[in-house]
Protein backbone atom coordinates (compact mmCIF):
# COMPACT_ATOMS: atom_id res chain seq x y z
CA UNK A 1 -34.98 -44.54 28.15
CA UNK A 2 -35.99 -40.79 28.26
CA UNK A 3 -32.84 -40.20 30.59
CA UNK A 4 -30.45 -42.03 28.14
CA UNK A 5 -31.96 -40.19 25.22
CA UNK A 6 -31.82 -36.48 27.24
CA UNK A 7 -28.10 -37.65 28.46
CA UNK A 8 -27.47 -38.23 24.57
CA UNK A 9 -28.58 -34.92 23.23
CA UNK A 10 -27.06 -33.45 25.88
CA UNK A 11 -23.38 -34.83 24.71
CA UNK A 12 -24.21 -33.70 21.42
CA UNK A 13 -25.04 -30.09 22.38
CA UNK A 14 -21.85 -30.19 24.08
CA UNK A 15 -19.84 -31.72 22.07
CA UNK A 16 -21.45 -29.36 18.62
CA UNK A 17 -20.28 -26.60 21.21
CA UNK A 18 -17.12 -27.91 21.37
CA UNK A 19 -16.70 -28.34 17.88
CA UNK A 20 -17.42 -24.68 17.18
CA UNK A 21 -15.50 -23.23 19.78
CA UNK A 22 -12.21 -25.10 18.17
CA UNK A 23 -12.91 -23.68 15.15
CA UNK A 24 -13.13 -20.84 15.75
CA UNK A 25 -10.19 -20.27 18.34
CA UNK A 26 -7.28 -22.79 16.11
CA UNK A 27 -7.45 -19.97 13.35
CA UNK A 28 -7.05 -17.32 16.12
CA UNK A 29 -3.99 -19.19 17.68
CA UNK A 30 -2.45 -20.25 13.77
CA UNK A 31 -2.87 -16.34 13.43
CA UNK A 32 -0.60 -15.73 16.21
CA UNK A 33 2.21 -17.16 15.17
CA UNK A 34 2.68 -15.98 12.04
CA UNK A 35 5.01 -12.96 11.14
CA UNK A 36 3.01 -10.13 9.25
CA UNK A 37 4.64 -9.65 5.45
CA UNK A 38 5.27 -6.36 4.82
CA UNK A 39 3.41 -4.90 2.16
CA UNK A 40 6.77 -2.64 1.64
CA UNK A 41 10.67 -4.93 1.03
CA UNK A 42 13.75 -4.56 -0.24
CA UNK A 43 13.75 -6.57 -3.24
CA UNK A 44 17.27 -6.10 -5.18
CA UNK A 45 20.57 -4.36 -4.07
CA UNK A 46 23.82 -3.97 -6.15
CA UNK A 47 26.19 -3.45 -3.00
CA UNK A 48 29.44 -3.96 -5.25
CA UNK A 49 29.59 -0.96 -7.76
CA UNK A 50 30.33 -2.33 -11.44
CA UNK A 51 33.79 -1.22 -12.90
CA UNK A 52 36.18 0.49 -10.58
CA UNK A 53 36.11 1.77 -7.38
CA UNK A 54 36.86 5.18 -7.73
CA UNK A 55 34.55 7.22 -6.57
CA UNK A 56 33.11 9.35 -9.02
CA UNK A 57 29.27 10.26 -8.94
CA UNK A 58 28.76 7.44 -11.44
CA UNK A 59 30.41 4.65 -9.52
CA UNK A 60 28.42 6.17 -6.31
CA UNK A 61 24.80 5.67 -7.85
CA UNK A 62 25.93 2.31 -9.66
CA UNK A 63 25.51 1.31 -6.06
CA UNK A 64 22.02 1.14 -4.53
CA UNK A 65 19.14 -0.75 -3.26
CA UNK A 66 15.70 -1.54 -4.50
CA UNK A 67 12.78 -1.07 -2.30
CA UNK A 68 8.95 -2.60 -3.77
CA UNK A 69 5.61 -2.06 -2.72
CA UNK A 70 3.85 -5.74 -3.35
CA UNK A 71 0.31 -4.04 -2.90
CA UNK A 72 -1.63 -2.46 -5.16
CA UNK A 73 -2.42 0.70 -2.83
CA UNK A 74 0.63 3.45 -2.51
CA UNK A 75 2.05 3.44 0.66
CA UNK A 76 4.20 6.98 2.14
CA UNK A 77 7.31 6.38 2.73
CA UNK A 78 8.07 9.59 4.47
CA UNK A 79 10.31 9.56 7.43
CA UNK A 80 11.11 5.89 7.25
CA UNK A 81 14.85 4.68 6.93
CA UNK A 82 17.29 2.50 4.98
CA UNK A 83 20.79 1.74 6.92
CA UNK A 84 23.16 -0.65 6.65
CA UNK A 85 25.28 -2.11 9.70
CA UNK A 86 27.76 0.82 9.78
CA UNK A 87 24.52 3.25 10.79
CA UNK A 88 24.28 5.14 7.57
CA UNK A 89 21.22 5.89 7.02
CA UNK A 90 19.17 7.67 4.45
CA UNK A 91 15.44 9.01 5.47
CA UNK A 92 12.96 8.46 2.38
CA UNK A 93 11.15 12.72 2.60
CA UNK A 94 8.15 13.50 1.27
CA UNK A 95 8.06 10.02 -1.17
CA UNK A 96 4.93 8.10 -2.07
CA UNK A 97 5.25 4.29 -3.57
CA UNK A 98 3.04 3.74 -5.94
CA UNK A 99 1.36 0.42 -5.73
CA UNK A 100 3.05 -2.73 -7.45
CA UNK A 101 6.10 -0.40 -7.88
CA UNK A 102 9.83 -0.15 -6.71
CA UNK A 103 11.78 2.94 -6.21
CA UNK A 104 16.07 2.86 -6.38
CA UNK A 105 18.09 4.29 -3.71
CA UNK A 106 21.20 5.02 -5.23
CA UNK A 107 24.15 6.24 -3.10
CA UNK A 108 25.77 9.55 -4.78
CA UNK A 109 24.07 12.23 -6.03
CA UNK A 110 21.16 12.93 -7.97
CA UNK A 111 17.79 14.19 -8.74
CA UNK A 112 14.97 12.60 -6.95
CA UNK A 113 12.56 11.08 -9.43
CA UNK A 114 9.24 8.37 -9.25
CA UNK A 115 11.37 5.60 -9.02
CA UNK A 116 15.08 6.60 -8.10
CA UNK A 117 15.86 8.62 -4.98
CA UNK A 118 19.66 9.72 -3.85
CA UNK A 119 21.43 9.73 -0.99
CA UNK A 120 23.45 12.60 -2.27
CA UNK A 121 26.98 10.55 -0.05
CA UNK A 122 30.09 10.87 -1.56
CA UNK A 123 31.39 8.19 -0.45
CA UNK A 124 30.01 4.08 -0.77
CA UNK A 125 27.79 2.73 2.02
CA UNK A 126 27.21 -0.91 0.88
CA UNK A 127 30.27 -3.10 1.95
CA UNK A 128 31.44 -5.43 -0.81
CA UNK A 129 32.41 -8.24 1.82
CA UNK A 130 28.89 -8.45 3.88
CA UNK A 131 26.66 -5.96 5.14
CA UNK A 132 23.20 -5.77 5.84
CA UNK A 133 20.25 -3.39 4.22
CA UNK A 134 17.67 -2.91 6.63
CA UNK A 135 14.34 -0.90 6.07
CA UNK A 136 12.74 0.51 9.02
CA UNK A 137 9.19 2.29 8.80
CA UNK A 138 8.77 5.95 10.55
CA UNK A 139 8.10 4.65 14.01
CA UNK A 140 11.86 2.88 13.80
CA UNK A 141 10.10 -0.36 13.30
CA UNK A 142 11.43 -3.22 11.70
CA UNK A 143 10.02 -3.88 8.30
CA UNK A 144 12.57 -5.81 6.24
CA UNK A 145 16.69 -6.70 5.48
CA UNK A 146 18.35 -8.56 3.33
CA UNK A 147 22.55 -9.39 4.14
CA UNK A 148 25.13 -10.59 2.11
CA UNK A 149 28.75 -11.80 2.27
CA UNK A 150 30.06 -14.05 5.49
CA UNK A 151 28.44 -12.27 8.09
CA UNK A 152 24.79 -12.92 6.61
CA UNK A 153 21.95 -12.40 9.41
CA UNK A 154 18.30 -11.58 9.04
């Protein structure tokens, strides 16, 4: 009887073991396969300028892409990029989000202000059709995109 009852609390210790080890390691693994969220997205974009085409400064900034911060800490922007699928690309310098706030990238020209930056182009970047708005941070990593039109991809 002493062996059976040794034998017994000797499963149990290895089986509480067991028990622990899973849960500790399935959170671990679950962890793994989840994609980080960027605490920095594009949120909005108005890729189709209202009113005419034609140009003019207005028309330009009429165009442009939102950019949040979901967090409430600021995050610096400096030296990261927005593009779209052509390869233009504007480089946020010297800009701080705030937290729980979203800045405007406008196309044409402009005064840089808290929450709307310019590209200072003179001519449209954000195809009508489809294009694609992606937000790299300043290591030329891959934080976010959002596509529209026929040739949507993410």
């Amino acid at each position: 009887m002493t062996v059976s009852a040794t034998a017994r609390r000797l499963t149990a210790a290895a089986l509480t073991c067991a028990a622990i080890t899973a849960a500790i390691a399935v959170p671990a693994s679950a962890a793994d396969h989840r994609a980080p969220r960027s605490a920095v997205e594009i949120s909005r974009v108005q890729y189709d300028s209202p009113g005419r085409d034609d140009r003019s400064n207005r028309s330009l900034n009429a165009e442009w892409v939102e950019v949040t911060n979901t967090t409430p800490r600021s995050v610096n922007l400096d030296g990261w990029t927005l593009s779209d699928r052509d390869g233009h690309t504007y480089t946020f310098r010297h800009y701080r989000l705030d937290g729980r706030s979203t800045v405007r990238v406008h196309t044409g020209i402009g005064r840089d202000a808290r929450h709307d930056v310019y590209q200072d182009r003179r001519q449209y970047v954000w195809n009508n059709d489809s294009d694609t708005a992606t937000l790299r941070n300043n290591h030329s990593r891959y934080v976010d995109s959002i596509s529209w039109g026929a040739r949507r991809h993410h």
